[in-house]
PDB file of N, CA and C in Angstrom:
ATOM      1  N   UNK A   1     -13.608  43.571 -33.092  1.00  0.00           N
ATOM      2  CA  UNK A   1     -14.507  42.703 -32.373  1.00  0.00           C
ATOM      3  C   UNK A   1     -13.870  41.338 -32.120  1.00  0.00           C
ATOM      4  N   UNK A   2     -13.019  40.784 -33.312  1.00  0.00           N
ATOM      5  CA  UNK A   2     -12.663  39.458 -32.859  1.00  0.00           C
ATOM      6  C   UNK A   2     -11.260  39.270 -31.471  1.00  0.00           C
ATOM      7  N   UNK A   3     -10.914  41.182 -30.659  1.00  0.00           N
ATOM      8  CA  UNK A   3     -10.216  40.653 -30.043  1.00  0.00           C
ATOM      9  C   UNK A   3     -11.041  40.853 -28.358  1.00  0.00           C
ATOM     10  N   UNK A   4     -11.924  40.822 -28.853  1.00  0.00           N
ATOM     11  CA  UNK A   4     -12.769  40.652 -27.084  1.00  0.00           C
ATOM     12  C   UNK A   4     -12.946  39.240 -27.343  1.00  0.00           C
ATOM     13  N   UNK A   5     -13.439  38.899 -28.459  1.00  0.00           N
ATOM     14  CA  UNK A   5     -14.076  37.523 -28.243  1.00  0.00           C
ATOM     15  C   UNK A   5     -12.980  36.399 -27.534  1.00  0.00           C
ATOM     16  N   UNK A   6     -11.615  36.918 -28.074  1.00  0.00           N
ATOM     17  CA  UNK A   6     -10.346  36.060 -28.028  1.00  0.00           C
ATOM     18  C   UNK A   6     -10.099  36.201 -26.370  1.00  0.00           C
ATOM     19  N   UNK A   7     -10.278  37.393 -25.733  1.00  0.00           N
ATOM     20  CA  UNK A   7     -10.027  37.980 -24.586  1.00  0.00           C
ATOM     21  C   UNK A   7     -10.984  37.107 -23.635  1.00  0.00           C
ATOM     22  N   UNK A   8     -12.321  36.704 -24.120  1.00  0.00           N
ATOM     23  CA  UNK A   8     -12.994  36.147 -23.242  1.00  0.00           C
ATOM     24  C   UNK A   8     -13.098  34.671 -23.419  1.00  0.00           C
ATOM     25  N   UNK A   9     -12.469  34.369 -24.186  1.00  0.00           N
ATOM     26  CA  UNK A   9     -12.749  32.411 -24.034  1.00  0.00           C
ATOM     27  C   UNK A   9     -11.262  32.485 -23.179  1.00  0.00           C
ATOM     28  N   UNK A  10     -10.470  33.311 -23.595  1.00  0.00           N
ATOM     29  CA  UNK A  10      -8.869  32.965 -22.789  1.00  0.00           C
ATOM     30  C   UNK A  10      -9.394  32.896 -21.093  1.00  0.00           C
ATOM     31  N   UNK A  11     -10.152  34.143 -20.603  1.00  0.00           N
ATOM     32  CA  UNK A  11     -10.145  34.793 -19.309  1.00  0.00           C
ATOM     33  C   UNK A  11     -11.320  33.687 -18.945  1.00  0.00           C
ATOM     34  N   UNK A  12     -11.769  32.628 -19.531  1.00  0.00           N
ATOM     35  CA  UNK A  12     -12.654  32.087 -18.714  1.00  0.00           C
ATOM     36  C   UNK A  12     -11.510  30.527 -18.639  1.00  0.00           C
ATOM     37  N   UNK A  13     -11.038  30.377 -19.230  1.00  0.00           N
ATOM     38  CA  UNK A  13     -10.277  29.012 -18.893  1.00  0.00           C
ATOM     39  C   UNK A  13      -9.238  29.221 -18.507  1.00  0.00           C
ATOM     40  N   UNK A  14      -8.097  29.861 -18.042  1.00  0.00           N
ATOM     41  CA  UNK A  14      -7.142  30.322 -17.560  1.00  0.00           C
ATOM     42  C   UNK A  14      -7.147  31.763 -16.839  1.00  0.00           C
ATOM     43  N   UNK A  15      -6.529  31.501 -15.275  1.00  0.00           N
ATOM     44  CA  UNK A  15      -6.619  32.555 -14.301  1.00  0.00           C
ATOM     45  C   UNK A  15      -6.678  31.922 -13.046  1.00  0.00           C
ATOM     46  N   UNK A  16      -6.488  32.605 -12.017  1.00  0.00           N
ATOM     47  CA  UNK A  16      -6.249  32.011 -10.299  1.00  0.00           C
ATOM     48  C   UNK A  16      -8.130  31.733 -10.022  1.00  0.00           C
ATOM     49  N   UNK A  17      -8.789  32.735 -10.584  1.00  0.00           N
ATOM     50  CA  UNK A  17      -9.992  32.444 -10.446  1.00  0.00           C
ATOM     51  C   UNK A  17     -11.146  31.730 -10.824  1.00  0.00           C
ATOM     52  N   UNK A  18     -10.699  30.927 -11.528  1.00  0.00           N
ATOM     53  CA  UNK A  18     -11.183  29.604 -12.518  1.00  0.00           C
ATOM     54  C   UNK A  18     -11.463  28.211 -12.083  1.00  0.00           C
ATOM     55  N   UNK A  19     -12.803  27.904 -12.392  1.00  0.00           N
ATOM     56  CA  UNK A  19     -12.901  26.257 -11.006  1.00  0.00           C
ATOM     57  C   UNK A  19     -11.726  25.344 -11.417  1.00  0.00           C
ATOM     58  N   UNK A  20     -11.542  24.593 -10.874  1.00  0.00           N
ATOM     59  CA  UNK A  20     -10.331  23.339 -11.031  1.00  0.00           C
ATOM     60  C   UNK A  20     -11.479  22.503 -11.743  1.00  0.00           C
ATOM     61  N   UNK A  21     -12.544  21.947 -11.775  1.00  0.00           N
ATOM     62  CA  UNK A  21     -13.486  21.090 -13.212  1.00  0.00           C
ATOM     63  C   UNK A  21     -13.298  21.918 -14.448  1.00  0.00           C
ATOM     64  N   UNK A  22     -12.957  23.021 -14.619  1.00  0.00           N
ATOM     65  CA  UNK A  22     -13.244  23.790 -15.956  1.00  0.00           C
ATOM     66  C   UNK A  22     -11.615  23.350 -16.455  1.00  0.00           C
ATOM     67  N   UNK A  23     -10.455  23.818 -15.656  1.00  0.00           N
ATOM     68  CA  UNK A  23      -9.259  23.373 -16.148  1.00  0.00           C
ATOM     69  C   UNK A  23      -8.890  21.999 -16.040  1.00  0.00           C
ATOM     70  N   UNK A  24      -9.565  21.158 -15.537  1.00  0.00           N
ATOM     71  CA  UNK A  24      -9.536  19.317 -15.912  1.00  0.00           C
ATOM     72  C   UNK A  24      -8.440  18.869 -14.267  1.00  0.00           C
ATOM     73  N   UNK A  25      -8.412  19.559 -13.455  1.00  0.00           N
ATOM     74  CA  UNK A  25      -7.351  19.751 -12.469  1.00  0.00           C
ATOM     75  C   UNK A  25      -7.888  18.805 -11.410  1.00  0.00           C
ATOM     76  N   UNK A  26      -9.448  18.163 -11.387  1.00  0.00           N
ATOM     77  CA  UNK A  26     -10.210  17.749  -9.945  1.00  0.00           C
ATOM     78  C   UNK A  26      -9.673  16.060 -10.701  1.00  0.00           C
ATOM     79  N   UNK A  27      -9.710  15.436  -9.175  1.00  0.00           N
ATOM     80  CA  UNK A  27      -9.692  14.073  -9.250  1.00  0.00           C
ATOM     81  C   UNK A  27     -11.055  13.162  -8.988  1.00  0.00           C
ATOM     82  N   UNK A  28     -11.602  12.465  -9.867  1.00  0.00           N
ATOM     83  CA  UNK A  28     -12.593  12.089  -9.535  1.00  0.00           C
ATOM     84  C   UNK A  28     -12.600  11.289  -7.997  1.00  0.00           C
ATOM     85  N   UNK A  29     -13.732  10.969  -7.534  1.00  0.00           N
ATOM     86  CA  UNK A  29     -13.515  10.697  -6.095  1.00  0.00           C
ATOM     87  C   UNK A  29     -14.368   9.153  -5.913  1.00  0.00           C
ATOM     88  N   UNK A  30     -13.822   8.098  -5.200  1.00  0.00           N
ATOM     89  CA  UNK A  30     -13.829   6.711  -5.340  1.00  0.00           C
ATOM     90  C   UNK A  30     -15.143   6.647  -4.720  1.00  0.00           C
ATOM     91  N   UNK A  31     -15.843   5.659  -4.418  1.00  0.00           N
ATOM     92  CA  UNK A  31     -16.793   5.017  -3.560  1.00  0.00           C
ATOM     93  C   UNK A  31     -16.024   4.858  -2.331  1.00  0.00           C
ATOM     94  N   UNK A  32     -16.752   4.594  -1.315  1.00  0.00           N
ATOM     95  CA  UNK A  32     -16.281   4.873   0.288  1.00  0.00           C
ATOM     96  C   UNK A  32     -15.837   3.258   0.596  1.00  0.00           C
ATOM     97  N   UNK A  33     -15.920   2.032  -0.056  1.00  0.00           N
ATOM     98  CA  UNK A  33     -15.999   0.868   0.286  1.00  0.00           C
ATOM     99  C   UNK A  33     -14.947   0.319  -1.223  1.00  0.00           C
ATOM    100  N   UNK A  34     -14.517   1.105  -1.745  1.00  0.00           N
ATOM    101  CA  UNK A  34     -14.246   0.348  -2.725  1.00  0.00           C
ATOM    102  C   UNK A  34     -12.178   0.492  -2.447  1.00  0.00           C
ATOM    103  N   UNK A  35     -11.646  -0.781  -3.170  1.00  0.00           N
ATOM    104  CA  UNK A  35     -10.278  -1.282  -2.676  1.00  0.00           C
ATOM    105  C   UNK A  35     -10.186  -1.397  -1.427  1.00  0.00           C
ATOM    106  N   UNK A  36     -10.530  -1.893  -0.609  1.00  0.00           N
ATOM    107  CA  UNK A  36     -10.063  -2.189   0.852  1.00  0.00           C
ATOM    108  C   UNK A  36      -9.897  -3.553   0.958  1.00  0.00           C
ATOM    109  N   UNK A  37      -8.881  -3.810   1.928  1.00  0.00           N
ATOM    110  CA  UNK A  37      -8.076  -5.260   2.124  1.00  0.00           C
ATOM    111  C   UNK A  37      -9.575  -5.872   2.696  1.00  0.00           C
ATOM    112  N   UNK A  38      -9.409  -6.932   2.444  1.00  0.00           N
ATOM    113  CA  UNK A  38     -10.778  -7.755   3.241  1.00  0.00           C
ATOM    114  C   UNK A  38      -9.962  -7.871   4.636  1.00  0.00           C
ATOM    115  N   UNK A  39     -10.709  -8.406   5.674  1.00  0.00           N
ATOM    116  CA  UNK A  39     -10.551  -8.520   7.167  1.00  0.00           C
ATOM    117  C   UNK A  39      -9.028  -9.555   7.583  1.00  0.00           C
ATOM    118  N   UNK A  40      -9.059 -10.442   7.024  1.00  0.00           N
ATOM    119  CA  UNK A  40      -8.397 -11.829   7.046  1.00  0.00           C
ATOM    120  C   UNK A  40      -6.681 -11.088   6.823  1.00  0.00           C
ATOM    121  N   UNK A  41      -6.658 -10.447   5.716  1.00  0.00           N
ATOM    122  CA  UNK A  41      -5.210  -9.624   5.436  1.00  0.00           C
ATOM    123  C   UNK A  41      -4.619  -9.280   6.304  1.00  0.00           C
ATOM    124  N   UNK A  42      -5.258  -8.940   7.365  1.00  0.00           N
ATOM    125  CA  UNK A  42      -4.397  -7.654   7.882  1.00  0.00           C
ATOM    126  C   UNK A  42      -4.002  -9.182   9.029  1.00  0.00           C
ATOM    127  N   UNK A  43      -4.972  -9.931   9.694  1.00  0.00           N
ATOM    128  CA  UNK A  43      -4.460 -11.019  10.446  1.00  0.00           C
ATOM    129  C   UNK A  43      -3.352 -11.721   9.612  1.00  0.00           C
ATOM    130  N   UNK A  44      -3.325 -12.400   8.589  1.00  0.00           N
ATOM    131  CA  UNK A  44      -2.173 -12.776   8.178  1.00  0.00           C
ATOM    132  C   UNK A  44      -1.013 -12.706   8.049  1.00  0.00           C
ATOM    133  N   UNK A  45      -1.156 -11.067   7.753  1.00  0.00           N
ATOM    134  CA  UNK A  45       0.289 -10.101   7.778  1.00  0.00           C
ATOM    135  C   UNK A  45       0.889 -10.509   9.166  1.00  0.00           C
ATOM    136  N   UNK A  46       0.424 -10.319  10.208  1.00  0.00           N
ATOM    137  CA  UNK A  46       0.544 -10.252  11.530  1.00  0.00           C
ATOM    138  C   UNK A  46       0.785 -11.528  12.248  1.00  0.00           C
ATOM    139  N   UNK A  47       0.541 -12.794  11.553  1.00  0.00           N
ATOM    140  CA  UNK A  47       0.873 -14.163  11.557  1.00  0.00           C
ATOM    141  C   UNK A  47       1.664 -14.263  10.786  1.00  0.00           C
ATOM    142  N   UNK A  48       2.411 -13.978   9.819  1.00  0.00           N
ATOM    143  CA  UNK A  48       3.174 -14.809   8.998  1.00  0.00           C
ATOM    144  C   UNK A  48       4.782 -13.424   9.999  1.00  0.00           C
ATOM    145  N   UNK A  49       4.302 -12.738  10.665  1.00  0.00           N
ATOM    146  CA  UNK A  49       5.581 -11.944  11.473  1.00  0.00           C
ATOM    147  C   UNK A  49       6.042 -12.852  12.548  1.00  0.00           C
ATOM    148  N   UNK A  50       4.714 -12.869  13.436  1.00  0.00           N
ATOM    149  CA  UNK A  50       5.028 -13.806  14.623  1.00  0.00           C
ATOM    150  C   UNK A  50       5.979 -15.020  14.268  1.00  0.00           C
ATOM    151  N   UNK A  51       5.287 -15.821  13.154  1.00  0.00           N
ATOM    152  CA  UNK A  51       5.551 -16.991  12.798  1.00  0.00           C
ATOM    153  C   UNK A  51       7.179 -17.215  12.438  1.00  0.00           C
ATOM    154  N   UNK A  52       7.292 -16.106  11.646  1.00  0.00           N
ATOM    155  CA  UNK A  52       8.408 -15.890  11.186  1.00  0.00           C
ATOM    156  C   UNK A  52       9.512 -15.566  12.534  1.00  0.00           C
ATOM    157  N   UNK A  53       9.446 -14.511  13.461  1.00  0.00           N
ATOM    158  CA  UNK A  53      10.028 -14.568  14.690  1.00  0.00           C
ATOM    159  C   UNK A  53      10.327 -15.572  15.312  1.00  0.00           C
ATOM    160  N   UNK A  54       8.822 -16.543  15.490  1.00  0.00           N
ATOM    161  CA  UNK A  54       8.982 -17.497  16.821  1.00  0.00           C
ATOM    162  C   UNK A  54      10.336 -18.709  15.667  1.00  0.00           C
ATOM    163  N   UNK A  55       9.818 -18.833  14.864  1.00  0.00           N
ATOM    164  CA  UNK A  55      10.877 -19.759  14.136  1.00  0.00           C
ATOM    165  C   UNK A  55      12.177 -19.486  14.490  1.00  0.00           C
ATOM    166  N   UNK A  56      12.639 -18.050  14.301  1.00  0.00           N
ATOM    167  CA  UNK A  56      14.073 -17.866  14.251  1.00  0.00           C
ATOM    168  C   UNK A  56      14.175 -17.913  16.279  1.00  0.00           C
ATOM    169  N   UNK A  57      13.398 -17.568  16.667  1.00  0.00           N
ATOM    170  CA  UNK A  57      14.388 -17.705  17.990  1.00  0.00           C
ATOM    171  C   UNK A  57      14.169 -18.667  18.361  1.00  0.00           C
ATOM    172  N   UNK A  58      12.911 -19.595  18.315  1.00  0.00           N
ATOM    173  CA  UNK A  58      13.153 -21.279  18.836  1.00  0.00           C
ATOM    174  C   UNK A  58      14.619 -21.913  17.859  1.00  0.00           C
ATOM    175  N   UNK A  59      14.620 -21.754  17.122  1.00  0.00           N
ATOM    176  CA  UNK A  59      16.173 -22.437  16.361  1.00  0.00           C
ATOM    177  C   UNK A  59      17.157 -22.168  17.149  1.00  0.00           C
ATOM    178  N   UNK A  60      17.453 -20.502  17.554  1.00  0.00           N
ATOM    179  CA  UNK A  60      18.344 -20.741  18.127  1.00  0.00           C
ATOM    180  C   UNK A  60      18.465 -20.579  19.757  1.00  0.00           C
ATOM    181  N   UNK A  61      17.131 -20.914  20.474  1.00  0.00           N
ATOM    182  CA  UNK A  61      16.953 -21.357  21.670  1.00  0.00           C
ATOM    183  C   UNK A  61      17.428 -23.231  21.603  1.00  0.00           C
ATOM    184  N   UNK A  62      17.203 -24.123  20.431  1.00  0.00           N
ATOM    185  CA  UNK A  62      17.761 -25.253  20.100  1.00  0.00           C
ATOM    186  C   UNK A  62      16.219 -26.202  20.673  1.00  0.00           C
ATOM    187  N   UNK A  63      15.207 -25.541  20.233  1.00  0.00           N
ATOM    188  CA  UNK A  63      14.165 -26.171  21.010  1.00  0.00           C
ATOM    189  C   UNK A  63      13.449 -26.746  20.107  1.00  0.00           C
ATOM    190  N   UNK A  64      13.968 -26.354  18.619  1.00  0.00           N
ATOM    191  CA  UNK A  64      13.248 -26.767  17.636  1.00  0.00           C
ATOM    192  C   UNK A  64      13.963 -28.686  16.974  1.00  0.00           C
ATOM    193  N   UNK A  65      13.393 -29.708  16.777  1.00  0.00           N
ATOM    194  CA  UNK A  65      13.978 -30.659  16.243  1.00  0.00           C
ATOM    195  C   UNK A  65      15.265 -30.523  14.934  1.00  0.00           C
ATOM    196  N   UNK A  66      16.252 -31.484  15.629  1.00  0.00           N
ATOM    197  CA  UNK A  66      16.977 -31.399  14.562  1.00  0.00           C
ATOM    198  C   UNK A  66      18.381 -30.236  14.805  1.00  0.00           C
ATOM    199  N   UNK A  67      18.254 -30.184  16.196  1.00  0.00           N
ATOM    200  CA  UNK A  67      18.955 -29.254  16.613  1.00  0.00           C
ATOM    201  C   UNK A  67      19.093 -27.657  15.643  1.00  0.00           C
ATOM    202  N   UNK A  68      19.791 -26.779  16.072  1.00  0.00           N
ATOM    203  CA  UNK A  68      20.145 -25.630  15.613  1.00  0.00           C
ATOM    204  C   UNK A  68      20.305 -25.930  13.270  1.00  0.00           C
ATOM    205  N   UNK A  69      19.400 -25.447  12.909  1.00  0.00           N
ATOM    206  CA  UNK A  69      19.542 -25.313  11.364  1.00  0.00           C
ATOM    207  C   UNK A  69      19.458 -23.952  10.739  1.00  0.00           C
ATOM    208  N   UNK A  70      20.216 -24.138   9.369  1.00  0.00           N
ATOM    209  CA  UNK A  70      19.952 -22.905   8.566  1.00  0.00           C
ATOM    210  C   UNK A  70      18.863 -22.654   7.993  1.00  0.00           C
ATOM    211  N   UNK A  71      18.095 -24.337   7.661  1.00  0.00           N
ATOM    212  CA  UNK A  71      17.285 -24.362   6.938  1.00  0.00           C
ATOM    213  C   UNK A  71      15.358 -23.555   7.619  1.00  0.00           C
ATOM    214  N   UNK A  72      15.947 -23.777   8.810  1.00  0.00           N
ATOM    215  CA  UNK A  72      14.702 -22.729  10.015  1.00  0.00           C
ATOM    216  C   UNK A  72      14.951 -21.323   9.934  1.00  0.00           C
ATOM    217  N   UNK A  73      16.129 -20.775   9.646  1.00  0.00           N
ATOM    218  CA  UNK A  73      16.501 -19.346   9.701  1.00  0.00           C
ATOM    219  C   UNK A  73      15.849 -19.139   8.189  1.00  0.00           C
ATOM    220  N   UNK A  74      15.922 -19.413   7.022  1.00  0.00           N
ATOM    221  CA  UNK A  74      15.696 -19.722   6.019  1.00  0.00           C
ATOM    222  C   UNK A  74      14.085 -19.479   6.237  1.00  0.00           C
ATOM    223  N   UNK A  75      13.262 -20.555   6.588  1.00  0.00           N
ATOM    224  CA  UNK A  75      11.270 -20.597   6.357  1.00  0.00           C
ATOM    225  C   UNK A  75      11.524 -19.365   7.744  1.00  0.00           C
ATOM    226  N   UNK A  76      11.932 -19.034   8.685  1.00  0.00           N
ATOM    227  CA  UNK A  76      11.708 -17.605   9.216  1.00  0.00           C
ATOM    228  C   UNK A  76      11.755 -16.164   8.212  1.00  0.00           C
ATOM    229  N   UNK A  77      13.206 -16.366   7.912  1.00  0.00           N
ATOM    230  CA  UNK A  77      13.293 -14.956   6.915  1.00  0.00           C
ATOM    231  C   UNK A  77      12.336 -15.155   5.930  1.00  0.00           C
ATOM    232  N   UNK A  78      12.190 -16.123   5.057  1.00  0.00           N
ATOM    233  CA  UNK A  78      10.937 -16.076   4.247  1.00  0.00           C
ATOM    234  C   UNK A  78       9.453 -15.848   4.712  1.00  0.00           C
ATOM    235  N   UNK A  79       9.356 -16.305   6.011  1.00  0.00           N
ATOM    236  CA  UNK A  79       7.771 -15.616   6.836  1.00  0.00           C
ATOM    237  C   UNK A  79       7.942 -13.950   6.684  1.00  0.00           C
ATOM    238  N   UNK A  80       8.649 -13.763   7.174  1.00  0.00           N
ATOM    239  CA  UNK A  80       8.792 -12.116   7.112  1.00  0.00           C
ATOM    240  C   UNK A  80       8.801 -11.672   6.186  1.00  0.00           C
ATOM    241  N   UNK A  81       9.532 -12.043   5.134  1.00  0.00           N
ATOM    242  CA  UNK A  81       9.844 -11.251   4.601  1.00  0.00           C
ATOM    243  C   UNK A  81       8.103 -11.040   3.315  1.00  0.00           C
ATOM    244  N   UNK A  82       7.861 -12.113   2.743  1.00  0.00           N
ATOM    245  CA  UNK A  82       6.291 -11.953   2.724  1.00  0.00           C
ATOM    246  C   UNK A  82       5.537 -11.618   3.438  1.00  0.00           C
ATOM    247  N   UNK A  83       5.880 -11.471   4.964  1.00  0.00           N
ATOM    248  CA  UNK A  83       4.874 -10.584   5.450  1.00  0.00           C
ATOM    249  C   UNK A  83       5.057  -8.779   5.127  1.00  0.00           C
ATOM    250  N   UNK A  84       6.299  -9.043   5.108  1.00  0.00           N
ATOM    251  CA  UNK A  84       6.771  -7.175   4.897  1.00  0.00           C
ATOM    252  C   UNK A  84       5.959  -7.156   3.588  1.00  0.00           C
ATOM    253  N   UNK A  85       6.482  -8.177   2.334  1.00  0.00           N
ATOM    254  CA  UNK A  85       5.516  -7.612   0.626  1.00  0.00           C
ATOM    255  C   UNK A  85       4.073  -7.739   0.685  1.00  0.00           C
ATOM    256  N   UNK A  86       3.421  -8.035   1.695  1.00  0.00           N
ATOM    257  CA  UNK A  86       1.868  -8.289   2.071  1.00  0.00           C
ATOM    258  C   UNK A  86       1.395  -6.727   2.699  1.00  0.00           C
ATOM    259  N   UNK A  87       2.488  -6.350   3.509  1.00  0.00           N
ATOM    260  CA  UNK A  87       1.960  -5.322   3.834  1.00  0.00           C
ATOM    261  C   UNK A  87       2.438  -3.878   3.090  1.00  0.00           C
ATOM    262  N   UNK A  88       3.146  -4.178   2.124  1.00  0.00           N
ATOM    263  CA  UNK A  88       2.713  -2.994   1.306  1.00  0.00           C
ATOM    264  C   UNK A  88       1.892  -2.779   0.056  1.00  0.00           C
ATOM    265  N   UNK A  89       0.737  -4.223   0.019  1.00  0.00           N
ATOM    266  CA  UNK A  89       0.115  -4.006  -0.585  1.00  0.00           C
ATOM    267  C   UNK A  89      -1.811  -3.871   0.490  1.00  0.00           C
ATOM    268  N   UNK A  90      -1.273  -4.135   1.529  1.00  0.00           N
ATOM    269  CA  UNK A  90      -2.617  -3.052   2.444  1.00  0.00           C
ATOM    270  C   UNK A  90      -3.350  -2.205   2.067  1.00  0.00           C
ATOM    271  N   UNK A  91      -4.435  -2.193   2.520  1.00  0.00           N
ATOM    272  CA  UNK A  91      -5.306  -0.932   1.977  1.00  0.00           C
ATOM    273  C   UNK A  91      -5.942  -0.572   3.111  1.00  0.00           C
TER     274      UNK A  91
END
C-alpha cells in the first residue's frame, strides 16, 4: 500500500500535465499602472539629445561665443550621453 501512495503524491506534482501554480513555475502578475516613467521623462530624454546635438554642431559651425571650444564638445557629449543612461532606465 505505501507504494501507490508514493506513486500518487509523485504523479500529482511532477509530469507535462501538471498546472505551472502547483510546480511554483507562474509569475505573479503586476498592476496595469504600476512602474511607469511619469510623462516629463520621456520629454527630457529627448531634450537633453537635441541639446546635446545642437551644442556640438553650433561649436563647430563657430556660432557659439568664444569661438570653436573643447569645453562645448565636452557639455554636448555629456547631454547625450545622460540622455542615452536616462533612457535605459524608461519604462
Amino acid at each position: 500500500m505505501t507504494k501507490s501512495q508514493s506513486r500518487q503524491s509523485k504523479a500529482k506534482t511532477v509530469g507535462r500535465y501538471v498546472p505551472a501554480e502547483t510546480r511554483g513555475r507562474v509569475t505573479q502578475r503586476r498592476p496595469a499602472g504600476a512602474e511607469h516613467s511619469p510623462r516629463w521623462y520621456g520629454w527630457l530624454l529627448l531634450g537633453l539629445l537635441i541639446l546635446g546635438m545642437l551644442v556640438i554642431t553650433l561649436n563647430y559651425l563657430e556660432v557659439l561665443p568664444g569661438s570653436t571650444s573643447s569645453w562645448y564638445l565636452v557639455v554636448g557629449l555629456v547631454a547625450m550621453f545622460s540622455a542615452f543612461y536616462l533612457a535605459t532606465r524608461y519604462r
